[in-house]
C-alpha atoms as a PDB file:
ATOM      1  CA  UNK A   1     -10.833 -13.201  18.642  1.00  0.00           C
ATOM      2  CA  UNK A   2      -9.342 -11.303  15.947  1.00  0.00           C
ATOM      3  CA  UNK A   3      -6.991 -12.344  12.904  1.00  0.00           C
ATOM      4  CA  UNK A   4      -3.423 -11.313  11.854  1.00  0.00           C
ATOM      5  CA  UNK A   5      -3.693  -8.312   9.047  1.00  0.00           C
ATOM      6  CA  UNK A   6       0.175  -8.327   6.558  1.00  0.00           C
ATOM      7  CA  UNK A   7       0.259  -5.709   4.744  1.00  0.00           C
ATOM      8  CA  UNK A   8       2.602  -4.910   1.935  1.00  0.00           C
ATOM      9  CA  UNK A   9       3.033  -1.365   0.966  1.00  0.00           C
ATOM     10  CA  UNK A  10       5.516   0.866  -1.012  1.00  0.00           C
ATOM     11  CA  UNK A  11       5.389   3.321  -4.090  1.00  0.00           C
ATOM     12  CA  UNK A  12       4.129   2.858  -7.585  1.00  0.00           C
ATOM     13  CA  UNK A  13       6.835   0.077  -9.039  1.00  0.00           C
ATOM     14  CA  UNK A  14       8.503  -1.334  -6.091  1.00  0.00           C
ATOM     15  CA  UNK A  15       7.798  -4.579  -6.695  1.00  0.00           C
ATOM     16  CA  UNK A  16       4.509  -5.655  -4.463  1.00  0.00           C
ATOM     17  CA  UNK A  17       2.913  -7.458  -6.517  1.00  0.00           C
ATOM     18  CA  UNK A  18       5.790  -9.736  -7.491  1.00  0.00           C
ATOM     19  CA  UNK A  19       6.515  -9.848  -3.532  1.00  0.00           C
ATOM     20  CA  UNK A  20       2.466 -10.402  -3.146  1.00  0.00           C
ATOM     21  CA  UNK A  21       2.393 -13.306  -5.805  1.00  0.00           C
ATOM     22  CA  UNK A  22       5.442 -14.812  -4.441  1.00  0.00           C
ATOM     23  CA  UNK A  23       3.996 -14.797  -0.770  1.00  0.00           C
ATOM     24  CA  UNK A  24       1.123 -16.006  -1.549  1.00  0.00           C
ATOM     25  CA  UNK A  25       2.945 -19.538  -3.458  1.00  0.00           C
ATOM     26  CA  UNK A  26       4.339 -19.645  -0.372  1.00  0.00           C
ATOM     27  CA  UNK A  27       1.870 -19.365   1.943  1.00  0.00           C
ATOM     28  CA  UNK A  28       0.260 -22.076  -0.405  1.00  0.00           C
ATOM     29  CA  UNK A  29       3.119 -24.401  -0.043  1.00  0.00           C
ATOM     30  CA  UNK A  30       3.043 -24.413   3.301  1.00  0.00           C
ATOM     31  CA  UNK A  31      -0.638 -25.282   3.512  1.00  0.00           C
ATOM     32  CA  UNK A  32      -1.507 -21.916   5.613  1.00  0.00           C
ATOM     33  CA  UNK A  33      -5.116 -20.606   5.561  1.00  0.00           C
ATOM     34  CA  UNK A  34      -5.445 -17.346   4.481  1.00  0.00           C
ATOM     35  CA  UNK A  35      -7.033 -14.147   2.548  1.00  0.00           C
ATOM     36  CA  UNK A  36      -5.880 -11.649  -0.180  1.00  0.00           C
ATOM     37  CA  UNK A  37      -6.724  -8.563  -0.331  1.00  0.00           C
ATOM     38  CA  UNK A  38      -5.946  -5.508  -2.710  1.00  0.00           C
ATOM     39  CA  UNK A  39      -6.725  -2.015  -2.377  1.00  0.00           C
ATOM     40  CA  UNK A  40      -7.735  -0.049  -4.042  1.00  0.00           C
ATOM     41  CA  UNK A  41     -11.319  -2.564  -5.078  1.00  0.00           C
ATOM     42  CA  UNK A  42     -11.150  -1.164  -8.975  1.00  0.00           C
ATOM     43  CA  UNK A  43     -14.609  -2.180 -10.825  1.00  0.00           C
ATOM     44  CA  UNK A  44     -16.129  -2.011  -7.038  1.00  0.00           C
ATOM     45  CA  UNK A  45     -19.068   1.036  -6.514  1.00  0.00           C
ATOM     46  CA  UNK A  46     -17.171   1.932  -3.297  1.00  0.00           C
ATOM     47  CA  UNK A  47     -13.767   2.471  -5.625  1.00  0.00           C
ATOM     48  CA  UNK A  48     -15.472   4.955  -8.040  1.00  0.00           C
ATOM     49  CA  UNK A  49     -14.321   8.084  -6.730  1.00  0.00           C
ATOM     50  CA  UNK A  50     -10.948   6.307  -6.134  1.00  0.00           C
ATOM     51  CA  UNK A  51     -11.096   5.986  -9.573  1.00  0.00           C
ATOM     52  CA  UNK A  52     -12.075   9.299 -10.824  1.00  0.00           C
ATOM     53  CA  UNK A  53      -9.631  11.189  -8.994  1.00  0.00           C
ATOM     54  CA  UNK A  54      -6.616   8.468 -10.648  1.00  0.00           C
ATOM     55  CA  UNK A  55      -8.025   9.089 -13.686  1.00  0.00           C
ATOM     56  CA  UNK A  56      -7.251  12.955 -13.401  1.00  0.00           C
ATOM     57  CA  UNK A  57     -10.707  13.701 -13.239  1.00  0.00           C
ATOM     58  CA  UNK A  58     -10.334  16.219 -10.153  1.00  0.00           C
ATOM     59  CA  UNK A  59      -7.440  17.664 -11.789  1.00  0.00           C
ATOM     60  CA  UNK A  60      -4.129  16.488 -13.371  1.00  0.00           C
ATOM     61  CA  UNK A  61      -2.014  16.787 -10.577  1.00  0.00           C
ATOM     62  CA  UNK A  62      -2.109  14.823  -7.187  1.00  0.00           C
ATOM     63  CA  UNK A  63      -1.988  17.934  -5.211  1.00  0.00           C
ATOM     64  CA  UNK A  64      -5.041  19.261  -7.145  1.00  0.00           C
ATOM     65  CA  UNK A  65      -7.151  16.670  -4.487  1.00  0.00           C
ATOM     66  CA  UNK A  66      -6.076  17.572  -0.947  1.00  0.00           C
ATOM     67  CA  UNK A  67      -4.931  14.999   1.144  1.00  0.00           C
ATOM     68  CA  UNK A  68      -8.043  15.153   3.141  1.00  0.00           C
ATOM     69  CA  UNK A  69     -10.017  14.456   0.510  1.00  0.00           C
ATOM     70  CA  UNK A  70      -8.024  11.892  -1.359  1.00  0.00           C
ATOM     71  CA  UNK A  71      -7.898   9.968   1.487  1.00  0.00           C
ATOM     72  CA  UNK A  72     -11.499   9.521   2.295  1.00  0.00           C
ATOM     73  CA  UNK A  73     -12.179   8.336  -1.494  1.00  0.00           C
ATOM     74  CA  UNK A  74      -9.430   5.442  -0.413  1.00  0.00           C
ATOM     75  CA  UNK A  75     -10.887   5.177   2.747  1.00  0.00           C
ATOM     76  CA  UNK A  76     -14.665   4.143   2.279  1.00  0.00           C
ATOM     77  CA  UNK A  77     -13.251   1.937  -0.241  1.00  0.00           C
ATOM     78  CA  UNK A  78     -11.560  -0.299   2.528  1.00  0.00           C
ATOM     79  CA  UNK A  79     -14.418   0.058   4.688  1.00  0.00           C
ATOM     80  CA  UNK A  80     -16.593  -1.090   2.160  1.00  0.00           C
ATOM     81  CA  UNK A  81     -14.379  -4.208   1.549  1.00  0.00           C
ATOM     82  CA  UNK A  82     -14.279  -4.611   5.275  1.00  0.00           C
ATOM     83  CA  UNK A  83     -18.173  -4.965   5.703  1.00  0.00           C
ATOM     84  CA  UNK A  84     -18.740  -6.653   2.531  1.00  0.00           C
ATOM     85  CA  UNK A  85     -15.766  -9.141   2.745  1.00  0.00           C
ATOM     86  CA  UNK A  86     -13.300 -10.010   5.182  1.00  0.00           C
ATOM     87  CA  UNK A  87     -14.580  -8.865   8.240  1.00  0.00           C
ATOM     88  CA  UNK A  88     -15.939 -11.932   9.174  1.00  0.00           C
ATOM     89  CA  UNK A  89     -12.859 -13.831   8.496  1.00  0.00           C
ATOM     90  CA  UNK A  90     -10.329 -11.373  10.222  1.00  0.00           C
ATOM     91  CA  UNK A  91     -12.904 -11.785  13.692  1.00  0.00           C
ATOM     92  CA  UNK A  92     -12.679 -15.664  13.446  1.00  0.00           C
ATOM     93  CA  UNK A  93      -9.117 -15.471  13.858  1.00  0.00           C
ATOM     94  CA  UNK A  94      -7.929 -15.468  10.003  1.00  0.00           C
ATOM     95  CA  UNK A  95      -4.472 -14.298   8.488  1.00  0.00           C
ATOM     96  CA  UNK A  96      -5.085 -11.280   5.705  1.00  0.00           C
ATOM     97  CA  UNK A  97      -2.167 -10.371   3.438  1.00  0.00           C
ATOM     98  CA  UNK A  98      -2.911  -6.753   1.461  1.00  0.00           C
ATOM     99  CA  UNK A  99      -1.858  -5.309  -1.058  1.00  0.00           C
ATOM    100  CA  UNK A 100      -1.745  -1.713  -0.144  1.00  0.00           C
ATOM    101  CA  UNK A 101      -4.141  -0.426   3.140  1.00  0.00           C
ATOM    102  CA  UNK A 102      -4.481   2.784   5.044  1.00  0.00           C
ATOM    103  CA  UNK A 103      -0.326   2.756   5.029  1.00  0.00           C
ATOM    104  CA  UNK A 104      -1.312   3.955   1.165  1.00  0.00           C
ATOM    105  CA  UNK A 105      -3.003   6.887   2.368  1.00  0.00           C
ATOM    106  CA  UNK A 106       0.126   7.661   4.929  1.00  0.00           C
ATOM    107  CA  UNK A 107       2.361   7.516   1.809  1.00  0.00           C
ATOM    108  CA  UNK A 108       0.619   8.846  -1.306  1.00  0.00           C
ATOM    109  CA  UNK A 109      -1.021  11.889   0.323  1.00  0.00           C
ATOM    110  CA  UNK A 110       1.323  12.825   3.301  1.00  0.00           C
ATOM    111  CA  UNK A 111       3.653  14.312   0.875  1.00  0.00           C
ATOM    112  CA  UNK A 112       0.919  17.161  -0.271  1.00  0.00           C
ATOM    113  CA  UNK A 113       1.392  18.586   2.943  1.00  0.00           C
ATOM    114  CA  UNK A 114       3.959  20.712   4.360  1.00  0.00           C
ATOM    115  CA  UNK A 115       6.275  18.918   7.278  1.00  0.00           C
ATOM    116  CA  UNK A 116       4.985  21.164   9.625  1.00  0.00           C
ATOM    117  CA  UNK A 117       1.642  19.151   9.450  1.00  0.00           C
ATOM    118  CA  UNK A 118       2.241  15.896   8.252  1.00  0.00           C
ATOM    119  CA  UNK A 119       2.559  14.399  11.832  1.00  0.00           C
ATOM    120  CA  UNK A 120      -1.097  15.626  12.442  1.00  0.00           C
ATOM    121  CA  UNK A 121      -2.187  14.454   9.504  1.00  0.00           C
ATOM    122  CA  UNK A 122      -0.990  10.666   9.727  1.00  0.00           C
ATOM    123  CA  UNK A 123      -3.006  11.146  13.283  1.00  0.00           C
ATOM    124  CA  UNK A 124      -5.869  12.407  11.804  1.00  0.00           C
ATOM    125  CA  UNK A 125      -5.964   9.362   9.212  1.00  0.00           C
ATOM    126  CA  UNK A 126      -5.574   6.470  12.068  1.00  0.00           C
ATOM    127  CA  UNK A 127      -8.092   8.008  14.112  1.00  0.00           C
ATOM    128  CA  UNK A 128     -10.140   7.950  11.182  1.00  0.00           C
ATOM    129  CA  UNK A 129     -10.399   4.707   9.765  1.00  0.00           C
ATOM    130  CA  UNK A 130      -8.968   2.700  12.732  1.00  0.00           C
ATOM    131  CA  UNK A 131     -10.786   4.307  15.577  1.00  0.00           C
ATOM    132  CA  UNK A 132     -13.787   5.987  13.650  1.00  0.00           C
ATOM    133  CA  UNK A 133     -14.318   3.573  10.931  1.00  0.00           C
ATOM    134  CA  UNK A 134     -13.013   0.444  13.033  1.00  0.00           C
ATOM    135  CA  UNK A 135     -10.886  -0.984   9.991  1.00  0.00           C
ATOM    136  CA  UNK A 136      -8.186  -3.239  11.885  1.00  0.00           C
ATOM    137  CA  UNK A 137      -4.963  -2.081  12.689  1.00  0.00           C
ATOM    138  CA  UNK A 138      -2.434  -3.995  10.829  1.00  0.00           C
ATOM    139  CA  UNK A 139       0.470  -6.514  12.885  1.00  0.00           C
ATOM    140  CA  UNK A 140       2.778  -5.726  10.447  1.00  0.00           C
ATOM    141  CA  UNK A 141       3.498  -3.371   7.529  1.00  0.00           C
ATOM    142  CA  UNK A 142       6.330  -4.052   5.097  1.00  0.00           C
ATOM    143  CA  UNK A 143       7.758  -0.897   3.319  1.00  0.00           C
ATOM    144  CA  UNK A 144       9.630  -1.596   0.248  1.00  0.00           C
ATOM    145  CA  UNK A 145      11.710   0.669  -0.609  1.00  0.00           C
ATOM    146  CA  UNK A 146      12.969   1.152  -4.032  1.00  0.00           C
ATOM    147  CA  UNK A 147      14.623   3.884  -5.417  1.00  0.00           C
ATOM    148  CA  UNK A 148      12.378   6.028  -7.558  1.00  0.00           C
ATOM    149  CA  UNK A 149      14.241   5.593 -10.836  1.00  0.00           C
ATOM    150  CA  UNK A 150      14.433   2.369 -10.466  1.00  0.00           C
ATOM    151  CA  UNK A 151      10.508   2.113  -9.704  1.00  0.00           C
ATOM    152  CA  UNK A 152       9.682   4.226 -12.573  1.00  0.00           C
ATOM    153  CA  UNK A 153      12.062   1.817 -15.182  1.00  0.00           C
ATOM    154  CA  UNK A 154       9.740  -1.431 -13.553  1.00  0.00           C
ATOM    155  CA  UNK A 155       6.870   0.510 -13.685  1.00  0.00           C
ATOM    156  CA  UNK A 156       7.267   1.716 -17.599  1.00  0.00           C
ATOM    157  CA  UNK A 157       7.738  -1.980 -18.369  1.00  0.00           C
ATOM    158  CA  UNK A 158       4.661  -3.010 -16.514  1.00  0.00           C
ATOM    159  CA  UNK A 159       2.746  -0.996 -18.549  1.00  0.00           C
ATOM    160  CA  UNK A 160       4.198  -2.096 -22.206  1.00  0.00           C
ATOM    161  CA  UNK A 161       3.285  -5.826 -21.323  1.00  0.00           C
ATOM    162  CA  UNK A 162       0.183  -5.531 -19.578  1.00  0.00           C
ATOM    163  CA  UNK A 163      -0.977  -2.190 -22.080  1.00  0.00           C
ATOM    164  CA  UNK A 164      -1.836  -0.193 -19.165  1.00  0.00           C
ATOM    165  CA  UNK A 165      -1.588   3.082 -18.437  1.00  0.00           C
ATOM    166  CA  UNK A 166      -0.058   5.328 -15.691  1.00  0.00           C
ATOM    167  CA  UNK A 167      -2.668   7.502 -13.858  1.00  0.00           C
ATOM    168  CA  UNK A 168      -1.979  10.778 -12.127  1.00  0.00           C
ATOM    169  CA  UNK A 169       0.382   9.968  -9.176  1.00  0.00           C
ATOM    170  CA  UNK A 170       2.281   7.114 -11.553  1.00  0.00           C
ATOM    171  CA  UNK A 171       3.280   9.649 -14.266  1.00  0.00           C
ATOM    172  CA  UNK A 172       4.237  12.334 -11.940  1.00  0.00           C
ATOM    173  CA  UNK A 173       8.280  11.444 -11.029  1.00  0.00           C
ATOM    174  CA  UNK A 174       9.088  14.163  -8.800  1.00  0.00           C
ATOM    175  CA  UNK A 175       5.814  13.611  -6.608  1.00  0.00           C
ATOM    176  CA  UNK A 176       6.245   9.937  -6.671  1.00  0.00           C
ATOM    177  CA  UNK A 177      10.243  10.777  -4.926  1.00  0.00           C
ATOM    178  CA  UNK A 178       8.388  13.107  -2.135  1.00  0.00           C
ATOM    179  CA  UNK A 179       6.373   9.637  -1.716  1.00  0.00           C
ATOM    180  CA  UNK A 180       9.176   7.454  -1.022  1.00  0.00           C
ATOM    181  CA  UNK A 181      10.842  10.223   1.060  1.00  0.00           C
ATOM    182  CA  UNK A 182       7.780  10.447   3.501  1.00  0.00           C
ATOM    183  CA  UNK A 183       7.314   6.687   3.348  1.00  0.00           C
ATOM    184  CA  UNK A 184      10.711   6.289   4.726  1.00  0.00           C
ATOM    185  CA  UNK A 185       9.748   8.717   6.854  1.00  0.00           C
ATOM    186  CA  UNK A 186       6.274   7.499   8.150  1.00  0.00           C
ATOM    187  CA  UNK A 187       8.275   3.680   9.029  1.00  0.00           C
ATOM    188  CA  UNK A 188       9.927   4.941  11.004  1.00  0.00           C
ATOM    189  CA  UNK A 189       7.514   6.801  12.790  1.00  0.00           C
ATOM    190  CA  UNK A 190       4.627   4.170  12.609  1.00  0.00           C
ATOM    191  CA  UNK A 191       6.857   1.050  13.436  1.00  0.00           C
ATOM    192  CA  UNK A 192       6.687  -0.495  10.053  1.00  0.00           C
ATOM    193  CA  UNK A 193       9.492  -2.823   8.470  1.00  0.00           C
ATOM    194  CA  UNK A 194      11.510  -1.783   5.606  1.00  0.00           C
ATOM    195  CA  UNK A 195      12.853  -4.020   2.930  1.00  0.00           C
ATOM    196  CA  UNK A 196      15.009  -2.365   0.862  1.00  0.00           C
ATOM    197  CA  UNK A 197      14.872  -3.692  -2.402  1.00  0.00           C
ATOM    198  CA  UNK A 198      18.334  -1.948  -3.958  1.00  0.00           C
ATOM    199  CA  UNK A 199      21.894  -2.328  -1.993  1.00  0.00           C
ATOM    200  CA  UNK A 200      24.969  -0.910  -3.772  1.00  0.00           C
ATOM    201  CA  UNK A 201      22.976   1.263  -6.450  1.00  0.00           C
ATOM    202  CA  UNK A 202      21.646  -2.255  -7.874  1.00  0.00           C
ATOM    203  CA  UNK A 203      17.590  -3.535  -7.149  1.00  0.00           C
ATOM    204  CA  UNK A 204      18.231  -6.657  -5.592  1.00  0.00           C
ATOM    205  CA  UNK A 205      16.721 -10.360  -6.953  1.00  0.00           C
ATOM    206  CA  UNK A 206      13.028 -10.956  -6.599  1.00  0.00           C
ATOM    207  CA  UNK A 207      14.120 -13.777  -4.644  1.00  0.00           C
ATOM    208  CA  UNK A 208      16.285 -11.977  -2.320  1.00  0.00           C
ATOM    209  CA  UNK A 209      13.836  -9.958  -1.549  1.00  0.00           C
ATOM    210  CA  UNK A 210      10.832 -12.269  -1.166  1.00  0.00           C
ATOM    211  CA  UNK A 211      13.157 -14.453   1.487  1.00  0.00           C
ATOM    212  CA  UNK A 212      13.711 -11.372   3.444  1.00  0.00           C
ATOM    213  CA  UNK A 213       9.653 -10.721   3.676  1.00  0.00           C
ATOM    214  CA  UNK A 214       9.199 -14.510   4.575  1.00  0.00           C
ATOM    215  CA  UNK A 215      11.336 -14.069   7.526  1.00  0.00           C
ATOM    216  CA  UNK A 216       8.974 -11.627   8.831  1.00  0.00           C
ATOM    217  CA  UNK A 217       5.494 -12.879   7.635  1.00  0.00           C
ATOM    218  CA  UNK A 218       6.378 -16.899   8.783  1.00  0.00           C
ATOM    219  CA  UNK A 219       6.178 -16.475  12.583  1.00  0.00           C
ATOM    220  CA  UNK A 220       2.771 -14.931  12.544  1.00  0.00           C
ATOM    221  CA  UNK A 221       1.158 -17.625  10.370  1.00  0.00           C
END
């Protein structure tokens, strides 16, 4: 028996973990069983070269890390979190809501290479840690999509409250735009759902939003 895997995915500032916290009160509410999960597992050993590469120390620039690469460090991150975790829950028939999951990997790295081999890429990365790895396969992915200016405005006042600061793909505007581009992109390709979280040039209410995501996440409680 296997369990339902959510996943909520989108760039840097479009609002998941509002949408996550907002889910999860709900789910709450409603008395549903189930599990959180975020990637990428900062403080974890398995996130440390996750870590290092953010941090800039492969270079400055996302595209100094190819995709390949990049995604692997992501990759044996989740795994790790599978076998240490959730695995046992997910095969006993348990719902899983994430915050970010291989659908990261489609987004954040896709975009370093060119469109003539960004369809074998996503390939390559399912095969990888779907088939090879065994990671599940989520039911459904939720793409929010918010413009990039927007995203960046949210994101810069993220960072003044909490005292944070942005690492290598957060500070880089014009990469983070090729992101949202080949999110929009990959959606469509892989099947996922997109909320768009601005209509008419204006982001939409938190609340707007998070009834939208309900309507898809309820019926597989």
């Amino acid at each position: 028996m296997s369990g339902r895997l959510i996943v909520l995915e989108g760039t840097d500032g479009s609002g998941k973990s509002t949408q996550m916290e907002l889910l999860v009160q709900a789910l709450e509410q409603r008395g549903t069983a189930f599990r959180r999960l975020r990637f990428p597992r900062y403080g974890n050993p398995s996130c440390a070269l996750v870590e290092q590469y953010l941090a800039g120390a492969y270079g400055a620039h996302p595209d100094d890390v190819n995709a390949y690469a990049a995604a692997t460090f992501f990759a044996v991150d989740r795994y790790a979190s599978y076998q240490e975790d959730w695995k046992a829950d997910y095969q006993a028939g348990g719902l899983l809501i994430a915050d970010r999951y291989t659908t990261s990997n489609a987004v954040h790295q896709t975009p370093k290479l060119p469109p003539e081999e960004r369809e074998h890429y996503l390939d390559w990365l399912y095969d990888l840690e779907f088939d090879k790895m065994g990671l599940p396969r989520p039911d459904l992915v939720l793409y929010l999509d918010m413009p990039t200016e927007a995203a960046a405005a949210m994101r810069a006042h993220r960072e003044q409250i909490t005292g944070t600061h942005a690492d290598i793909h957060e500070r880089d505007e014009d990469y983070l735009r090729q992101c949202r581009q080949v999110g929009l992109w990959t959606a469509q390709r892989m099947g996922w759902q997109v909320v768009c979280c601005a209509q008419g040039g204006a982001v939409r209410s938190a609340a707007s939003i998070h009834a939208e995501i309900l309507n898809y996440v309820l019926p597989l409680r």
